[in-house]
N, C-alpha and C. Protein backbone atom coordinates (compact mmCIF):
# COMPACT_ATOMS: atom_id res chain seq x y z
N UNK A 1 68.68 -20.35 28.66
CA UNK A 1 67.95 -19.49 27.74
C UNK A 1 67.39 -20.35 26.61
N UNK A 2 65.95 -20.40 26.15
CA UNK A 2 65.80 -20.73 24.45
C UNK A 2 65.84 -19.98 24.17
N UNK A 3 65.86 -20.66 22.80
CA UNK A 3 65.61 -19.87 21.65
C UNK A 3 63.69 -20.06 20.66
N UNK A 4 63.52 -19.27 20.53
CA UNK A 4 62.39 -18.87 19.83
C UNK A 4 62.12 -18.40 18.09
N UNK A 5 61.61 -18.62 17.36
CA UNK A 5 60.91 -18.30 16.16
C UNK A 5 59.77 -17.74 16.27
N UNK A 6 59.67 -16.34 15.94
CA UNK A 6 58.28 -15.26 16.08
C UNK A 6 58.09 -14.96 14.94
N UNK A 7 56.78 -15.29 14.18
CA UNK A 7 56.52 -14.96 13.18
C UNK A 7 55.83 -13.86 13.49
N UNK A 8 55.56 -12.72 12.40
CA UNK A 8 54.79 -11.64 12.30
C UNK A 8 54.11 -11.08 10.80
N UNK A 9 52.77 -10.74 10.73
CA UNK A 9 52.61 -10.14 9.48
C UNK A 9 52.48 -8.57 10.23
N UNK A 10 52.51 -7.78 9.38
CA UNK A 10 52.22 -6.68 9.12
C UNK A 10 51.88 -5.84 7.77
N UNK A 11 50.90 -4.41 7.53
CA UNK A 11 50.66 -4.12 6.45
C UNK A 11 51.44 -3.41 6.13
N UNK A 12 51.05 -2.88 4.80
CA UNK A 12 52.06 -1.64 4.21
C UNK A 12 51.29 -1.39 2.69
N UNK A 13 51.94 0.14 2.74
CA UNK A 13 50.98 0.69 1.63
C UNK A 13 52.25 0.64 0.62
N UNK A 14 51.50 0.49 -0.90
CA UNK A 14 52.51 0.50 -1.92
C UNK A 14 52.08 1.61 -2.53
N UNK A 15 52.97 2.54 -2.84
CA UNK A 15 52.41 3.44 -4.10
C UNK A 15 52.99 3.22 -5.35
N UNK A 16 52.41 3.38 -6.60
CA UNK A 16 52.30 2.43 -7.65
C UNK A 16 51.79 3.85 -8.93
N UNK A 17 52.86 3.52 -9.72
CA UNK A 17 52.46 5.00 -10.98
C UNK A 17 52.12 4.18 -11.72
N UNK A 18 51.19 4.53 -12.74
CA UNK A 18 50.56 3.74 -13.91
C UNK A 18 50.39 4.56 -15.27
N UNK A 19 50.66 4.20 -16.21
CA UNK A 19 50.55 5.27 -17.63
C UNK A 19 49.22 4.52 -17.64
N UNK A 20 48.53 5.31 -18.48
CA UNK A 20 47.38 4.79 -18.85
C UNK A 20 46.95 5.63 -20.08
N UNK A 21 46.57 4.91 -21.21
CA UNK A 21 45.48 5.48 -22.60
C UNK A 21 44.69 5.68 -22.56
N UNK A 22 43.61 6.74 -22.19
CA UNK A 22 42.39 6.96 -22.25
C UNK A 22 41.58 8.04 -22.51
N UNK A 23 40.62 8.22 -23.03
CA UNK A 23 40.13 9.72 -23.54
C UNK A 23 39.74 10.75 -22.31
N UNK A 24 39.43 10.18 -21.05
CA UNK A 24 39.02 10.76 -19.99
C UNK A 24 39.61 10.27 -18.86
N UNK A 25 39.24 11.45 -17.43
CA UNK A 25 39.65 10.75 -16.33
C UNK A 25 39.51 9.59 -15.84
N UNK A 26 38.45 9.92 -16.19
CA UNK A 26 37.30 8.70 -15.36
C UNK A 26 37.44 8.16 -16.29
N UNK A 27 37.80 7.68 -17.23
CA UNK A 27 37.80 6.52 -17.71
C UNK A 27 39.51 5.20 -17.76
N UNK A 28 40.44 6.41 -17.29
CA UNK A 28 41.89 6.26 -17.05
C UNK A 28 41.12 5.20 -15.69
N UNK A 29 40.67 5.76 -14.64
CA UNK A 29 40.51 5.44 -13.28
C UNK A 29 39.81 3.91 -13.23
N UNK A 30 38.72 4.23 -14.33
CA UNK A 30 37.97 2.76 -14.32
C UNK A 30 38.99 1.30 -14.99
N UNK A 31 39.84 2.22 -15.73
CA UNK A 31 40.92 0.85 -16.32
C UNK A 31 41.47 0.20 -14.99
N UNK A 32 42.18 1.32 -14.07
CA UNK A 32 42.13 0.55 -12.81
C UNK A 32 41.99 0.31 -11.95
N UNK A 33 40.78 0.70 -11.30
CA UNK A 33 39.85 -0.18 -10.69
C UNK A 33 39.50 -1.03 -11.57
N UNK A 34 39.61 -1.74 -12.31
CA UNK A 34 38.98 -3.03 -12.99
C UNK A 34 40.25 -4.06 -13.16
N UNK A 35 41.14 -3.58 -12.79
CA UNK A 35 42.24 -4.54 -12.81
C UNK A 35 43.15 -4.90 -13.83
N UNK A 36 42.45 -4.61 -15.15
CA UNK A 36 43.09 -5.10 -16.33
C UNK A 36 44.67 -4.73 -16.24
N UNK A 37 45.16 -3.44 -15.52
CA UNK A 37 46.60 -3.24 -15.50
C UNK A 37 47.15 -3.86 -14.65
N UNK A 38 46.59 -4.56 -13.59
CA UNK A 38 47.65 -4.96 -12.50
C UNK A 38 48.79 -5.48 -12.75
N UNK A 39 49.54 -4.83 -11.73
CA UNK A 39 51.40 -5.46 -11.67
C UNK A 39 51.64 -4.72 -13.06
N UNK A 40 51.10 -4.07 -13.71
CA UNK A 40 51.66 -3.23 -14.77
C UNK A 40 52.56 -1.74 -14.49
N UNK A 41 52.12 -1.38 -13.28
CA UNK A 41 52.58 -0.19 -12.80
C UNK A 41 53.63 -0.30 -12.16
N UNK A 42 54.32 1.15 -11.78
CA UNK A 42 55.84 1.55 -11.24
C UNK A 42 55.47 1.43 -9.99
N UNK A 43 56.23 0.58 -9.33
CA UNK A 43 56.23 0.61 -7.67
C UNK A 43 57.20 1.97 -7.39
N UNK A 44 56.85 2.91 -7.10
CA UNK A 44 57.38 4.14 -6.71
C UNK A 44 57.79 4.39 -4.62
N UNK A 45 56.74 3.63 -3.95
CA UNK A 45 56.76 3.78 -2.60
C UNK A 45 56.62 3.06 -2.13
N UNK A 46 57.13 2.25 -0.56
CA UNK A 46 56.78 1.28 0.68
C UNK A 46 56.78 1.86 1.33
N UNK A 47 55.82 1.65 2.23
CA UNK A 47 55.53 2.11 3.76
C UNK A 47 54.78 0.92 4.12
N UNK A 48 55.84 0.65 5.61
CA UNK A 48 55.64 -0.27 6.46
C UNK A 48 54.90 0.14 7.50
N UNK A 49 53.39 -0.13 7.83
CA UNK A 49 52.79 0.24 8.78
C UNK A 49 53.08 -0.59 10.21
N UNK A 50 53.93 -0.04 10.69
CA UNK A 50 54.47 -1.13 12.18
C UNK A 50 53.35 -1.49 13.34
N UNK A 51 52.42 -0.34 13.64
CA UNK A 51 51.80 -0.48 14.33
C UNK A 51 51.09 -1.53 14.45
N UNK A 52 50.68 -2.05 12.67
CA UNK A 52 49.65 -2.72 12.28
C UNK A 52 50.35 -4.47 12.52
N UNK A 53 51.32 -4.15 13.25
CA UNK A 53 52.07 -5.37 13.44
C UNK A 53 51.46 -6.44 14.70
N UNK A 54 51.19 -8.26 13.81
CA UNK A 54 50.54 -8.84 14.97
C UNK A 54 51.55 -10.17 15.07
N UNK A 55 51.59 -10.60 15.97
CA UNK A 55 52.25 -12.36 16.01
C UNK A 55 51.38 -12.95 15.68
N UNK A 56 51.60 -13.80 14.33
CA UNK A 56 50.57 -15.11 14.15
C UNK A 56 51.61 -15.99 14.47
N UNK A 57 52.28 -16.58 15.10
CA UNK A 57 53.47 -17.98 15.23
C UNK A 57 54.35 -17.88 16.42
N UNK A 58 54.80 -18.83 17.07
CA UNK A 58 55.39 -18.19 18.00
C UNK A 58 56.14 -20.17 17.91
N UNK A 59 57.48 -20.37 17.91
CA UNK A 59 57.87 -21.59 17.59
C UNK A 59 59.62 -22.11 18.36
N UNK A 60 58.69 -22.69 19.46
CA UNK A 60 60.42 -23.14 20.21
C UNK A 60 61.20 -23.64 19.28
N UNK A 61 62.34 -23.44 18.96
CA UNK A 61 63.95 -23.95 18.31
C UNK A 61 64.73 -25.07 19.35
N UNK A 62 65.13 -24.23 20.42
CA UNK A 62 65.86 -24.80 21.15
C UNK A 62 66.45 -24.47 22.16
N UNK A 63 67.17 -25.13 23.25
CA UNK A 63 67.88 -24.65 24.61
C UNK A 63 69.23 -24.56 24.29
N UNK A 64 69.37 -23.43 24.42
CA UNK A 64 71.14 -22.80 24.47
C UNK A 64 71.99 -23.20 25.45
């Protein structure tokens, strides 16, 4: 038997709460879409999309 090393990426959605100061919606929304808050917000959710799963690597180790 070897042995093998399988690398894999896959995606996943984060959901992410954000306070935000602003006089309007749309103007809350444009703070982020523009980025200025990033990584400022509450990671609240993961979801691992499996499907979206591919092998980039595939790496002999060794014979058992």
């Amino acid at each position: 038997m070897k042995v093998y090393r399988v690398t894999t990426e896959v995606q996943t959605v984060k959901t992410i709460h954000y306070i935000i100061e602003a006089e309007t919606k749309e103007e809350a929304q444009q703070i982020i879409v523009s980025g200025s808050e990033r990584e400022e917000g509450e990671e609240v959710d993961e979801e691992v999309k499996w499907e979206s799963e591919e092998i980039v690597k595939v790496k002999y180790i060794e014979e058992c």
